[in-house]
C-alpha atoms as a PDB file:
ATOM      1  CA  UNK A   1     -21.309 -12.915   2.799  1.00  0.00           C
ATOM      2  CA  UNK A   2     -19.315 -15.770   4.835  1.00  0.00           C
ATOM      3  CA  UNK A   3     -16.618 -17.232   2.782  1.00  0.00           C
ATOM      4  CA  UNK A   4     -18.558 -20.844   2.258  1.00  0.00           C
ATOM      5  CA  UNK A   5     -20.838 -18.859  -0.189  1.00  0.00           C
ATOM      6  CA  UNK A   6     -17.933 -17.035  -1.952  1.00  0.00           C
ATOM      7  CA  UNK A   7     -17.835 -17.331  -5.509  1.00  0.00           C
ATOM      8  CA  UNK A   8     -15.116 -20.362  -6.265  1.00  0.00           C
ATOM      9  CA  UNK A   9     -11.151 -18.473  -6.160  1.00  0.00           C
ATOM     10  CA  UNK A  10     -12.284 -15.838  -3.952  1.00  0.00           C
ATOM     11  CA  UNK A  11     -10.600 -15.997  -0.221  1.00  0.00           C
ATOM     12  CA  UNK A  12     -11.772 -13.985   2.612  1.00  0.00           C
ATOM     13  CA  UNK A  13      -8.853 -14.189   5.160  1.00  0.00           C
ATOM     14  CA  UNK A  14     -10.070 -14.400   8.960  1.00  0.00           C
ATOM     15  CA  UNK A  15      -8.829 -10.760   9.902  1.00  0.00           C
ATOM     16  CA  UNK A  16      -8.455 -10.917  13.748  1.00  0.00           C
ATOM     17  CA  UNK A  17      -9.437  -6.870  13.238  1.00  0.00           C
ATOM     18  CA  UNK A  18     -11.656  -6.232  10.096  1.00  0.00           C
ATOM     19  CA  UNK A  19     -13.242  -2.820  11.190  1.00  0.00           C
ATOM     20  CA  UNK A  20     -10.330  -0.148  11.259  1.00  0.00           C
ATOM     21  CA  UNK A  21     -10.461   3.381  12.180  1.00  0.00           C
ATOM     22  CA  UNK A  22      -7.561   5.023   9.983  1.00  0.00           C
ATOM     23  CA  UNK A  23      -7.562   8.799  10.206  1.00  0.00           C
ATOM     24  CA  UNK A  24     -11.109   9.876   9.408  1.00  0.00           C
ATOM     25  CA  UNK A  25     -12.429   6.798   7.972  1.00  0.00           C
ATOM     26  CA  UNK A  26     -13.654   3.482   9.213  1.00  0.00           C
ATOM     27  CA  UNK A  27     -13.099   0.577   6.732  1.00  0.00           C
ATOM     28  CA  UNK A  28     -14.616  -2.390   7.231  1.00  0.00           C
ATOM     29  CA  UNK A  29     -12.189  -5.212   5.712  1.00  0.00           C
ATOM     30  CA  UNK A  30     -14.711  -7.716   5.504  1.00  0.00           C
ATOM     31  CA  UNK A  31     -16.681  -6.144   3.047  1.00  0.00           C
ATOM     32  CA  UNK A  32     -14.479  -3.740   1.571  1.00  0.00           C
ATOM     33  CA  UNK A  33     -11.442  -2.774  -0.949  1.00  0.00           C
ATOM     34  CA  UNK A  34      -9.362   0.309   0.048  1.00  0.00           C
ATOM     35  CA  UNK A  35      -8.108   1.924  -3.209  1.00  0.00           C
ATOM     36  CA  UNK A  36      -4.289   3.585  -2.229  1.00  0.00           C
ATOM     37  CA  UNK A  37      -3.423   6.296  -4.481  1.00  0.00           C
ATOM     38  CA  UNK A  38       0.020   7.350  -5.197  1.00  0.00           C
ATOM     39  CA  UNK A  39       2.056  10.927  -4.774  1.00  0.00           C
ATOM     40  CA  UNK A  40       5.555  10.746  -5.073  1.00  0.00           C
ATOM     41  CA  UNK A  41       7.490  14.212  -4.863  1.00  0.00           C
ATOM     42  CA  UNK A  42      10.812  13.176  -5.887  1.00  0.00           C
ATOM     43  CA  UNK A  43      12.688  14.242  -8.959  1.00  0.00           C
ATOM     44  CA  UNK A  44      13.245  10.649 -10.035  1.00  0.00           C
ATOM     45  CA  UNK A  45       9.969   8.721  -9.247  1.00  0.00           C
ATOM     46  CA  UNK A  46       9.696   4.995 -10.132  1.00  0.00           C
ATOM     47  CA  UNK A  47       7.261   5.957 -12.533  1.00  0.00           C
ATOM     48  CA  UNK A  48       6.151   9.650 -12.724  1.00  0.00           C
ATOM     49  CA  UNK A  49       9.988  10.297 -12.855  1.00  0.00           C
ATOM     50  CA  UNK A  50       9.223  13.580 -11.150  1.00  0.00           C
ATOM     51  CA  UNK A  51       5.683  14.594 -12.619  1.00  0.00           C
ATOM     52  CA  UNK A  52       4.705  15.797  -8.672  1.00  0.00           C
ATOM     53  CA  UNK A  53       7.715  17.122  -7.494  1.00  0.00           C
ATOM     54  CA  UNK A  54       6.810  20.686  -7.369  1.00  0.00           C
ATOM     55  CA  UNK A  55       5.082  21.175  -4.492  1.00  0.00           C
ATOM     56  CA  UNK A  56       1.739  22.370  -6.011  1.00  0.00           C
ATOM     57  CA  UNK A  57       1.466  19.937  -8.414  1.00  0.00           C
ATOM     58  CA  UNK A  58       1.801  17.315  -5.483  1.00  0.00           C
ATOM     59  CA  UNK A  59      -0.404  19.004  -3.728  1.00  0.00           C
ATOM     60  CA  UNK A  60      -2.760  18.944  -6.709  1.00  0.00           C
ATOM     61  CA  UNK A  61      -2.391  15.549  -7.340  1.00  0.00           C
ATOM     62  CA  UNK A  62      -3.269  14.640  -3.899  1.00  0.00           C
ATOM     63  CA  UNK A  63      -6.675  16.125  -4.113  1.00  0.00           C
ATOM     64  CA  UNK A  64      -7.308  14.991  -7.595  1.00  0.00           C
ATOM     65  CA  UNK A  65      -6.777  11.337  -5.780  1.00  0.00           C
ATOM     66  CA  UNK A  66      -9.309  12.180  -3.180  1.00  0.00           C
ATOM     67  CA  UNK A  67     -11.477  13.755  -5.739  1.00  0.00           C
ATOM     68  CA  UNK A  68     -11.473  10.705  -8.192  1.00  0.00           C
ATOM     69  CA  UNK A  69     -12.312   8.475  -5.531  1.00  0.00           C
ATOM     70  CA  UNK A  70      -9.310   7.278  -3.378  1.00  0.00           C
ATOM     71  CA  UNK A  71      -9.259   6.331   0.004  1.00  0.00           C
ATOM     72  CA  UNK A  72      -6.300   7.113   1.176  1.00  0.00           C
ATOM     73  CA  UNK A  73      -3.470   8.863  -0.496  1.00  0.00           C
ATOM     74  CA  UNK A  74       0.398   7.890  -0.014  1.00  0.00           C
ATOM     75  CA  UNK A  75       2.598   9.992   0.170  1.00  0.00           C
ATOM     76  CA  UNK A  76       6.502   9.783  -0.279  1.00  0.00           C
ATOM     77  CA  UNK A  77       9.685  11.885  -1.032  1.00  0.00           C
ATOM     78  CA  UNK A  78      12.267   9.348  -1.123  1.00  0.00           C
ATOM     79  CA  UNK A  79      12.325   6.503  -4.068  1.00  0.00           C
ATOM     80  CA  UNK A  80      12.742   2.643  -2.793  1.00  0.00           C
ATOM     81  CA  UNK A  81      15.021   2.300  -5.127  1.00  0.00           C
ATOM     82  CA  UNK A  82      19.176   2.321  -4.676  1.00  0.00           C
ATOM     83  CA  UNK A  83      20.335   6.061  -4.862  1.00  0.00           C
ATOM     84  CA  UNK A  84      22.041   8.828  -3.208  1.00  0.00           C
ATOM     85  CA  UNK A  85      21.469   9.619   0.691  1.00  0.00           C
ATOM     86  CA  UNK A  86      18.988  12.329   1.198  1.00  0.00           C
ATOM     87  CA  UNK A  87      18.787  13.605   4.860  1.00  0.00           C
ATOM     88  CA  UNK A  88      15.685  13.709   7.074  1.00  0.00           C
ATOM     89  CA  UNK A  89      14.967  17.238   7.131  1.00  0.00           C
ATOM     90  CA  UNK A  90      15.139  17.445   3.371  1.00  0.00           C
ATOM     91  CA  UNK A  91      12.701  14.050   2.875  1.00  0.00           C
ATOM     92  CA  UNK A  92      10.693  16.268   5.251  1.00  0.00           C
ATOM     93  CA  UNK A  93      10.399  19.522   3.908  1.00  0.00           C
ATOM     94  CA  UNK A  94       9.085  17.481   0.950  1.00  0.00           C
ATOM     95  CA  UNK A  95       6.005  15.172   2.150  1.00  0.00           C
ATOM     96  CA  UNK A  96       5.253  17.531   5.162  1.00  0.00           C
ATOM     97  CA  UNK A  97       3.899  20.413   3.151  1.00  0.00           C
ATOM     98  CA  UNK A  98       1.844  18.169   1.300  1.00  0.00           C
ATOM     99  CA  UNK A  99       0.432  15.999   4.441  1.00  0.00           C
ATOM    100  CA  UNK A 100      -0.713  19.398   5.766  1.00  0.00           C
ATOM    101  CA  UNK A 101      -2.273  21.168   2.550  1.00  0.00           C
ATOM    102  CA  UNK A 102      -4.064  17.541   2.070  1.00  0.00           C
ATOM    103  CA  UNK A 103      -5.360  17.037   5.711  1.00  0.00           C
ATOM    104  CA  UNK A 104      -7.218  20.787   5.569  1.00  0.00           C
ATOM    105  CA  UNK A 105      -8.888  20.058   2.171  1.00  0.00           C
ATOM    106  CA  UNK A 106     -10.194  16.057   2.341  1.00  0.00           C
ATOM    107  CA  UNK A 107     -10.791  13.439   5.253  1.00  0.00           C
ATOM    108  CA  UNK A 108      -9.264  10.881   3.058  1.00  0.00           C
ATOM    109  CA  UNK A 109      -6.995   9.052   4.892  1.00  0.00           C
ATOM    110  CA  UNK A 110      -3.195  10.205   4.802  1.00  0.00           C
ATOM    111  CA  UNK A 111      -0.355   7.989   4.611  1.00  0.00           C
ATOM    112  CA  UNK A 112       3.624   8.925   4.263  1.00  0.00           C
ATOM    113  CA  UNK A 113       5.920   6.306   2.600  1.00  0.00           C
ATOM    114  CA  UNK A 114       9.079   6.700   4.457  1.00  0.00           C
ATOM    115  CA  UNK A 115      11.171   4.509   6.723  1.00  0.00           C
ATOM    116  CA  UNK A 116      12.793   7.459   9.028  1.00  0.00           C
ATOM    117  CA  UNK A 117      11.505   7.779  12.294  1.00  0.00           C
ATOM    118  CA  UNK A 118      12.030  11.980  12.445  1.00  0.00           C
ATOM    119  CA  UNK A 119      10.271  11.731   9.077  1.00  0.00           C
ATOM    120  CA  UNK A 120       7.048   9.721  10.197  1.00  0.00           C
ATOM    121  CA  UNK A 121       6.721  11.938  13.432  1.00  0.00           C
ATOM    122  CA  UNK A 122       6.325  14.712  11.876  1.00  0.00           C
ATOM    123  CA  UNK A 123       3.974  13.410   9.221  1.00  0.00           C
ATOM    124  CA  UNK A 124       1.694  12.457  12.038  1.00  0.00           C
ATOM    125  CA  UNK A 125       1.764  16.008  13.265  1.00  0.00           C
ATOM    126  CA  UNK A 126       1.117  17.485   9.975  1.00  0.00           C
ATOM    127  CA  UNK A 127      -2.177  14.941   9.891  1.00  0.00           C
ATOM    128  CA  UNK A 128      -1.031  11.455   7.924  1.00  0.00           C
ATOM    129  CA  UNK A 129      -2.692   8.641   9.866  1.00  0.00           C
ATOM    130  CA  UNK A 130      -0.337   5.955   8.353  1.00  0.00           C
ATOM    131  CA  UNK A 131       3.240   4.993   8.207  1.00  0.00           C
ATOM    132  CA  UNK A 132       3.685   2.833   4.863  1.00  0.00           C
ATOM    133  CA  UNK A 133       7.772   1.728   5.977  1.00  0.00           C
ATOM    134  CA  UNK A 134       8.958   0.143   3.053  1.00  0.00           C
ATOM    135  CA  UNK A 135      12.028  -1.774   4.870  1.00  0.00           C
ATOM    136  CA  UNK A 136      10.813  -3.685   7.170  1.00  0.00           C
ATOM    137  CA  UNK A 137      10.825  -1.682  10.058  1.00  0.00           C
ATOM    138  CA  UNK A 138      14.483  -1.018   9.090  1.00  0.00           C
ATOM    139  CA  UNK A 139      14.753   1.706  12.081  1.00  0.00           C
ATOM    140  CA  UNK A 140      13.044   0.212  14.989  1.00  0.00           C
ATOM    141  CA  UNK A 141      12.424   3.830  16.017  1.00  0.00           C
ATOM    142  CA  UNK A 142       9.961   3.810  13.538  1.00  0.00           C
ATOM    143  CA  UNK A 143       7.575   0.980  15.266  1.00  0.00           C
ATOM    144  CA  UNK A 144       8.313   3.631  18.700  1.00  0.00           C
ATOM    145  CA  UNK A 145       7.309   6.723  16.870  1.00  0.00           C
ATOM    146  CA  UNK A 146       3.774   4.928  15.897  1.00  0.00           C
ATOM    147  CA  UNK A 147       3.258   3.686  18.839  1.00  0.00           C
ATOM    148  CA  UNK A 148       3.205   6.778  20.905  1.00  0.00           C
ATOM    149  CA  UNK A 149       0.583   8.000  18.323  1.00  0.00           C
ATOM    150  CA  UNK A 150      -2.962   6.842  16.523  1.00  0.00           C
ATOM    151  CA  UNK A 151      -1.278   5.565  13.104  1.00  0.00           C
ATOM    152  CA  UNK A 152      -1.675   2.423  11.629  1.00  0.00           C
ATOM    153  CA  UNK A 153       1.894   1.362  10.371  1.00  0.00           C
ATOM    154  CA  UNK A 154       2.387  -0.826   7.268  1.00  0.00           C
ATOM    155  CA  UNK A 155       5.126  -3.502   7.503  1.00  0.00           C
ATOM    156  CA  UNK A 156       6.290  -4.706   4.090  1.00  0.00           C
ATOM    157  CA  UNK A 157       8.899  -7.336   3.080  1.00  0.00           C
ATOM    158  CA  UNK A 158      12.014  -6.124   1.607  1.00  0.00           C
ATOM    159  CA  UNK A 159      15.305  -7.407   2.486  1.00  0.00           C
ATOM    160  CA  UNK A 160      18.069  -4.828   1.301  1.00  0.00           C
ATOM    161  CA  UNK A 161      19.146  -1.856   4.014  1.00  0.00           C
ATOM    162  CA  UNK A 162      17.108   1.174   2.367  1.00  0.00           C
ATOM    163  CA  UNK A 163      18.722   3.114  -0.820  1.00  0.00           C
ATOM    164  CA  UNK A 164      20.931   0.211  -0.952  1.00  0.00           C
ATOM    165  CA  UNK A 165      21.726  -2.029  -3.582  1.00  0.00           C
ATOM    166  CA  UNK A 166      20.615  -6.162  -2.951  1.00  0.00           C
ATOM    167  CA  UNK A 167      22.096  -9.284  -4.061  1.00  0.00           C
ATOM    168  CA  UNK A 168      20.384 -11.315  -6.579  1.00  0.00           C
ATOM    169  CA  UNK A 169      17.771 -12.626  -4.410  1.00  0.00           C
ATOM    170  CA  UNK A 170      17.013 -16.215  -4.036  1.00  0.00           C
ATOM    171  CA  UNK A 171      14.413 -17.502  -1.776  1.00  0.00           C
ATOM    172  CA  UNK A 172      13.941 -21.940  -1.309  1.00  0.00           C
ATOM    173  CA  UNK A 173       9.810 -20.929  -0.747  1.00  0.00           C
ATOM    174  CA  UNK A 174       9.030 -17.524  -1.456  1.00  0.00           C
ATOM    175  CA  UNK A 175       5.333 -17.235   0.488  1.00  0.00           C
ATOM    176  CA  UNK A 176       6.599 -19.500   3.498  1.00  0.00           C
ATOM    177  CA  UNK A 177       9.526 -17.220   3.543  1.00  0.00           C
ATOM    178  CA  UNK A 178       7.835 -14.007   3.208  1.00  0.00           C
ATOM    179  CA  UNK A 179       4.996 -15.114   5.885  1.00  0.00           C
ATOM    180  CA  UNK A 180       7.754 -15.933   8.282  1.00  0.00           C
ATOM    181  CA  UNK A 181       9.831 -12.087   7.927  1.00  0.00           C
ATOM    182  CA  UNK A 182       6.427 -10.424   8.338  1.00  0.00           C
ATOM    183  CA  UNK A 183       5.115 -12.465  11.018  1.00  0.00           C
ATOM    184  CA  UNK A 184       8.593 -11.472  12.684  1.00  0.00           C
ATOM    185  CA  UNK A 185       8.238  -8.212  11.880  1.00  0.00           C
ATOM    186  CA  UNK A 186       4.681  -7.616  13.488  1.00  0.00           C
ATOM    187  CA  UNK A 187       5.709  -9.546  16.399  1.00  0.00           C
ATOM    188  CA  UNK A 188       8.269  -6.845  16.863  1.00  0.00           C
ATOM    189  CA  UNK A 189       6.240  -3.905  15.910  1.00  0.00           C
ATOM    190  CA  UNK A 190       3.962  -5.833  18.977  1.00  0.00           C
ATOM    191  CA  UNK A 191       7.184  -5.456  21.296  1.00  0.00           C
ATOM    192  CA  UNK A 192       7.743  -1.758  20.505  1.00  0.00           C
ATOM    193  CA  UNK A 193       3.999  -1.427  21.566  1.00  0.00           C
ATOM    194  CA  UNK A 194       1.935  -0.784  18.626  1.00  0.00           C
ATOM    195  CA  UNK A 195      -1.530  -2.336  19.041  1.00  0.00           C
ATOM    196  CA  UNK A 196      -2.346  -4.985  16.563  1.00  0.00           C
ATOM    197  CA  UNK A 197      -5.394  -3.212  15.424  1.00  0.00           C
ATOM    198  CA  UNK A 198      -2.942  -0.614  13.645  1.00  0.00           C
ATOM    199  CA  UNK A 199      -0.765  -2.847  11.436  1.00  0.00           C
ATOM    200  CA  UNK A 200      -1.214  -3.547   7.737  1.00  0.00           C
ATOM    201  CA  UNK A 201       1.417  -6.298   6.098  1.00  0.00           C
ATOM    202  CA  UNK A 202       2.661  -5.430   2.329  1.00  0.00           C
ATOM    203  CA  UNK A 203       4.383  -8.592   0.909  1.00  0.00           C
ATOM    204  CA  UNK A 204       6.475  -6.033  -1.440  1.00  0.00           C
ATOM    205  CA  UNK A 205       5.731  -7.148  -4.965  1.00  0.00           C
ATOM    206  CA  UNK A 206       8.945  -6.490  -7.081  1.00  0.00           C
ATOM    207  CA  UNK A 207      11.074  -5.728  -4.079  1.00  0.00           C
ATOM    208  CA  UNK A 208      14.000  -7.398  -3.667  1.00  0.00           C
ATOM    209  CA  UNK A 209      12.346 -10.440  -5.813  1.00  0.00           C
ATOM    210  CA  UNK A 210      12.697 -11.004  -9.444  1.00  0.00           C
ATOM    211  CA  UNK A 211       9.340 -11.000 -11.821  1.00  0.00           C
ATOM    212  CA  UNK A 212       9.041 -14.870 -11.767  1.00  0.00           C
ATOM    213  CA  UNK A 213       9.436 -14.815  -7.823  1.00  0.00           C
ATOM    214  CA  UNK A 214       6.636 -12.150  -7.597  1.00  0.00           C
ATOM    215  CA  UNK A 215       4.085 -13.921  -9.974  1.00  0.00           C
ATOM    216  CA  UNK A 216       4.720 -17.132  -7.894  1.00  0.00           C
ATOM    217  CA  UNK A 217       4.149 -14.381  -4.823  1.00  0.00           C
ATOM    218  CA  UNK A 218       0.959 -13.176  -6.006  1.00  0.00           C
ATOM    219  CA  UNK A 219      -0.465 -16.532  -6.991  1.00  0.00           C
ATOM    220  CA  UNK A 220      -0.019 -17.364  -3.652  1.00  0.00           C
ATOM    221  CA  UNK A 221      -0.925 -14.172  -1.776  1.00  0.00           C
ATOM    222  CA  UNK A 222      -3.566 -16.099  -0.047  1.00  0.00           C
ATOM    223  CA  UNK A 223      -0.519 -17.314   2.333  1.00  0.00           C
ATOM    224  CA  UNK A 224      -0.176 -14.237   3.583  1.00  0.00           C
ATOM    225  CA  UNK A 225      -3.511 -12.753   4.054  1.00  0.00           C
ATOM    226  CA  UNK A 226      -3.476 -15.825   6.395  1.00  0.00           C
ATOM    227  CA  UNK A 227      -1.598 -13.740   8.852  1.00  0.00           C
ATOM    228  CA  UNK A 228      -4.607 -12.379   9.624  1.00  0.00           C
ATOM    229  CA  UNK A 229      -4.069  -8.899   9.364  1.00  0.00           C
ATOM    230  CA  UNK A 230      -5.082  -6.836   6.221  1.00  0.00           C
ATOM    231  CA  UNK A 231      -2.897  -7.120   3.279  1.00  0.00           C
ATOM    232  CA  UNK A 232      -1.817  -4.039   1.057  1.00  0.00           C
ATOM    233  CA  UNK A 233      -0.977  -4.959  -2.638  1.00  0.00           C
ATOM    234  CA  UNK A 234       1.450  -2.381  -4.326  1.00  0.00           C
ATOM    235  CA  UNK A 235       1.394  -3.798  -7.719  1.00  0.00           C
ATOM    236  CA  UNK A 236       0.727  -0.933  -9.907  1.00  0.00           C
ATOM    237  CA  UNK A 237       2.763  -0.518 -13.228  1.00  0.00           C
ATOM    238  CA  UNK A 238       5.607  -1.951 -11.873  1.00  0.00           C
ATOM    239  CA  UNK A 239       8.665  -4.442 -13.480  1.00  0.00           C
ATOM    240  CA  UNK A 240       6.709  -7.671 -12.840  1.00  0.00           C
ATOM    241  CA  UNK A 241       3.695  -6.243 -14.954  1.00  0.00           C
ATOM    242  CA  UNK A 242       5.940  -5.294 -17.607  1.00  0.00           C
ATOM    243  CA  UNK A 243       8.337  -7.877 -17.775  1.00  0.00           C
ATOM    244  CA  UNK A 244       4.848 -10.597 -17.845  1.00  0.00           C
ATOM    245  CA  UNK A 245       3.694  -8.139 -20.561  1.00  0.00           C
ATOM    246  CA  UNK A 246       6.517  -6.793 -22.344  1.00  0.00           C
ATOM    247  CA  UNK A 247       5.243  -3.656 -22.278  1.00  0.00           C
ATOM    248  CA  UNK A 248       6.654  -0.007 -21.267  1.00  0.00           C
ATOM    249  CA  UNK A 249       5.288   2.070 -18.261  1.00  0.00           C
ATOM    250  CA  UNK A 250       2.815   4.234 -19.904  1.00  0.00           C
ATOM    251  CA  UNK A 251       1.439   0.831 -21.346  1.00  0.00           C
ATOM    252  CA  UNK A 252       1.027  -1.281 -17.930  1.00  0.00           C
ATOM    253  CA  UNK A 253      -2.866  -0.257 -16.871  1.00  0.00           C
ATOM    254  CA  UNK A 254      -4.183  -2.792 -18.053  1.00  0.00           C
ATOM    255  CA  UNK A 255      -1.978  -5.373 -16.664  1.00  0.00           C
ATOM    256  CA  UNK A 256      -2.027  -3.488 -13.437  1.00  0.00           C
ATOM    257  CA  UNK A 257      -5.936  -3.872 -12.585  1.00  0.00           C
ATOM    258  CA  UNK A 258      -6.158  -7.408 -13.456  1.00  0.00           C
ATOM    259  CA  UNK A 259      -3.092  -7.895 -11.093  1.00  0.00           C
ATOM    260  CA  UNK A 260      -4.869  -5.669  -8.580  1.00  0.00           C
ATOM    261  CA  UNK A 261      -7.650  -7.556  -8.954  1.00  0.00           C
ATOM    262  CA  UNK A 262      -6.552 -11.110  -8.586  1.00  0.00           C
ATOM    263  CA  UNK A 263      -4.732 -10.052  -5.478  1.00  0.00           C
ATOM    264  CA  UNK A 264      -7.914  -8.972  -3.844  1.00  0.00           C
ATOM    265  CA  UNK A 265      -9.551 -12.454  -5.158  1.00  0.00           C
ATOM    266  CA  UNK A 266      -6.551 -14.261  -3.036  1.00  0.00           C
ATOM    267  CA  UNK A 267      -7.473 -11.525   0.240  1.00  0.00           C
ATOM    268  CA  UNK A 268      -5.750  -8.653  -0.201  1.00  0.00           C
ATOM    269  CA  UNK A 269      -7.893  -5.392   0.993  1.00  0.00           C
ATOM    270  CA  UNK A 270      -6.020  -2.417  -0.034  1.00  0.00           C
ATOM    271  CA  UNK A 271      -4.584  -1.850  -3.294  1.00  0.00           C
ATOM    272  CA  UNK A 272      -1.593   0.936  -4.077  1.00  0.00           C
ATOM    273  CA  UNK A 273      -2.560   2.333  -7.480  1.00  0.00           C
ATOM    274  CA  UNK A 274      -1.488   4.978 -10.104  1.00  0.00           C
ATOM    275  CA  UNK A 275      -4.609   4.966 -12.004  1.00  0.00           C
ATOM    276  CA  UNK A 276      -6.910   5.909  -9.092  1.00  0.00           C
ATOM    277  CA  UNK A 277     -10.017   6.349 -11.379  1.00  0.00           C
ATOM    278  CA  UNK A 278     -10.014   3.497 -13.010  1.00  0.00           C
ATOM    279  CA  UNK A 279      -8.749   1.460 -10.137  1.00  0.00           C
ATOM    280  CA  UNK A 280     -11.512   2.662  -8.112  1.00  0.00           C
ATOM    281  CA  UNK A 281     -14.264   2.047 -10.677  1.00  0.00           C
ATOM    282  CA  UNK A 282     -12.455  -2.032 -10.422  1.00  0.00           C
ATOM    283  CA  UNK A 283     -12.115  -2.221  -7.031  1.00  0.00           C
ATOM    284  CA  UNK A 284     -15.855  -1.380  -6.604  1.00  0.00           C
ATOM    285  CA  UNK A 285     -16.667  -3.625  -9.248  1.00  0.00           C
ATOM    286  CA  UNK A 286     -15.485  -6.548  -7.820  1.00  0.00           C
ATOM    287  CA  UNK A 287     -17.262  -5.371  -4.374  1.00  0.00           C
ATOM    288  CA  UNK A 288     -20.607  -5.246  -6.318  1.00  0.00           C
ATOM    289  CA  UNK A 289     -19.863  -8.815  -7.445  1.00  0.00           C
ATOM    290  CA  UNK A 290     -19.520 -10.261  -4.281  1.00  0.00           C
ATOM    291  CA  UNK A 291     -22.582  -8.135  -2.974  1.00  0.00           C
ATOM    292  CA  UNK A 292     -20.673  -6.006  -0.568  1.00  0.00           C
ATOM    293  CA  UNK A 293     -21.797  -3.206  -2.338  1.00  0.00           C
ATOM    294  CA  UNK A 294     -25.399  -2.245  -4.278  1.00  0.00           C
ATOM    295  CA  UNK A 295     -25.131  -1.512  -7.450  1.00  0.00           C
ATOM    296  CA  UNK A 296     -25.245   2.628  -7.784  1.00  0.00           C
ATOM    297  CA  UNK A 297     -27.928   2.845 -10.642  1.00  0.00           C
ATOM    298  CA  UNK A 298     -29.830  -0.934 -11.049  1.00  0.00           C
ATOM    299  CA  UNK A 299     -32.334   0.149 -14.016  1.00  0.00           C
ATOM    300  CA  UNK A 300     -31.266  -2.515 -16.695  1.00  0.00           C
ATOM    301  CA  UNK A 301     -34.645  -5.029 -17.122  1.00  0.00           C
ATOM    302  CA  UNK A 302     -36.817  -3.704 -14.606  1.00  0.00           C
END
C-alpha cells in the first residue's frame, strides 16, 4: 500500500532501510508492526517492581513473551530511573543468564536494555541481537561495541547522565528538539561505525519530559519517524498514561494500546509493551486494516 492510498491520519515514514535482518528475523517496516515485550530482572522494576527478578521466573517470562506472540523480547537489569550504582558485572550476571536460556529455546529476536558497553558485549555473546541504550549513547563505547558486531542498536532521547536525577525539563519545541538530539546521536553512532541499516531511534516517552510534553511528543511523533529510520514507541503503562487517565498501574492497558496504537498511525514500527497478548492481537489488527496482513480466519458473509 503506498502512503497516497493510506487511510486519512495514517503516515508511512520513507525508511531509507525498511527490510531489517535483526537476529533471526527479517521485518519488513513497510508493512509491518514489531510488538517489543518487556523482562525486567530488577528488584525494583518501573512496573513489575520485581515480579521477574528471580532468574527462572525471568526466564519464564521471556518465553511466555515469545510464546504469546512477541517479536522480540527486551531485556534489562538496571531501572532508568535515579537509584543506587550497580556495577557491570552484577547488571551482567543478571540479563546474561537470561539472553542465553532465551536464545536456545526461541528465534525471537533478543534485545538487552542497558547503556554499559561491558554489559552489551557480552549480551551479544550470550545471543541478544539488539542494544536498546536508554541514554543516548551515554558511553560512546557502546556505539564501538555494536559496531564490531551484527546488532542493531536503539538510540533514544533522554537527557539526564544514567541513574541520575534531571532538572525539571523544559524544552522551547519538544519534536524539533528531540529530532535534532537523535539526528546527532545517529550521526555519531555513524562515526563510531555502525551501519545505518542497524539503528532504531526511541524518542523516550516520559523520559526526562513531563506528561503534557510527552502527549504534545506523541501527537507529533510523525516528526520523528521523518528521520527515516524506524521508530520504537515505549509507551506502555507508564506516568503519561496515568497521569492523562488518572489511573494506577495495574489500571493503564487500556490507555496503553490506544497510545500504542496512535503512535504507529503517526509511523512508529515497533512498540515496547507489557501486555504482549493483547498488544499483539492490536498491533496485528491495525496491520489487517491497512491490508498488510490477511485476515487469519475470513468466514463472516461468505
Amino acid at each position: 500500500m503506498s502512503d497516497s492510498t493510506l487511510p486519512a491520519g495514517f503516515v508511512l515514514p520513507a525508511l531509507r532501510s525498511p527490510v531489517r535482518r535483526i537476529g533471526r528475523r527479517t521485518f519488513d517496516f513497510d508493512r509491518q508492526i514489531a510488538v517489543m515485550a518487556i523482562v525486567n530482572r530488577t528488584p525494583d522494576s518501573f512496573f513489575d517492581q520485581g515480579a521477574t527478578f528471580a532468574l527462572d521466573r525471568a526466564v519464564e517470562a521471556a518465553v511466555a513473551a515469545a510464546g504469546d506472540g512477541a517479536d522480540w523480547v527486551d531485556i534489562g537489569g538496571v531501572p532508568f530511573a535515579p537509584g543506587p550504582e550497580l556495577p557491570a558485572a552484577e547488571e551482567a550476571a543478571r540479563v546474561v543468564p537470561v539472553v542465553a536460556a532465551l536464545a536456545q529455546q526461541s528465534d525471537v529476536v533478543i534485545s538487552v536494555d542497558t547503556f554499559r558497553p561491558e554489559v552489551a558485549e557480552r549480551a551479544i555473546a550470550a545471543g541478544a541481537s539488539v542494544i536498546n541504550d536508554t541514554t543516548g549513547i551515554h558511553d560512546p563505547r557502546v556505539a564501538d561495541v555494536v559496531a564490531a558486531s551484527e546488532a542493531t542498536l536503539v538510540i533514544t532521547h533522554s537527557l539526564a547522565a544514567p541513574r541520575q536525577p534531571s532538572p525539571r525539563p523544559h524544552y522551547d519545541d519538544i519534536a524539533l528538539e528531540v529530532a535534532d538530539f537523535l539526528r546527532d546521536r545517529v550521526d555519531f553512532a555513524l562515526s563510531r561505525g555502525v551501519p545505518e541499516e542497524r539503528l532504531i531511534v526511541d524518542p523516550g516517552h516520559d523520559l526526562n519530559k513531563n506528561t503534557v510534553q510527552t502527549l504534545e511528543l506523541t501527537r507529533r511523533l510523525a516528526e520523528i519517524a521523518s528521520l527515516g529510520l524506524p521508530t520504537l514507541a515505549a509507551v506502555s503503562n507508564k506516568d503519561f498514561i496515568g497521569e492523562s487517565l488518572e489511573r494506577d498501574k495495574p489500571d493503564r492497558l487500556a490507555g496503553s494500546l490506544a497510545a500504542a496504537t496512535v503512535s504507529v498511525m503517526l509511523g512508529a514500527r515497533i512498540v515496547r509493551m507489557h501486555a504482549v497478548r493483547e498488544s499483539v492481537d492490536a498491533m496485528r489488527m491495525v496491520e489487517a486494516i491497512l491490508g498488510w496482513r490477511a485476515p487469519a480466519d475470513p468466514r463472516h458473509n461468505l
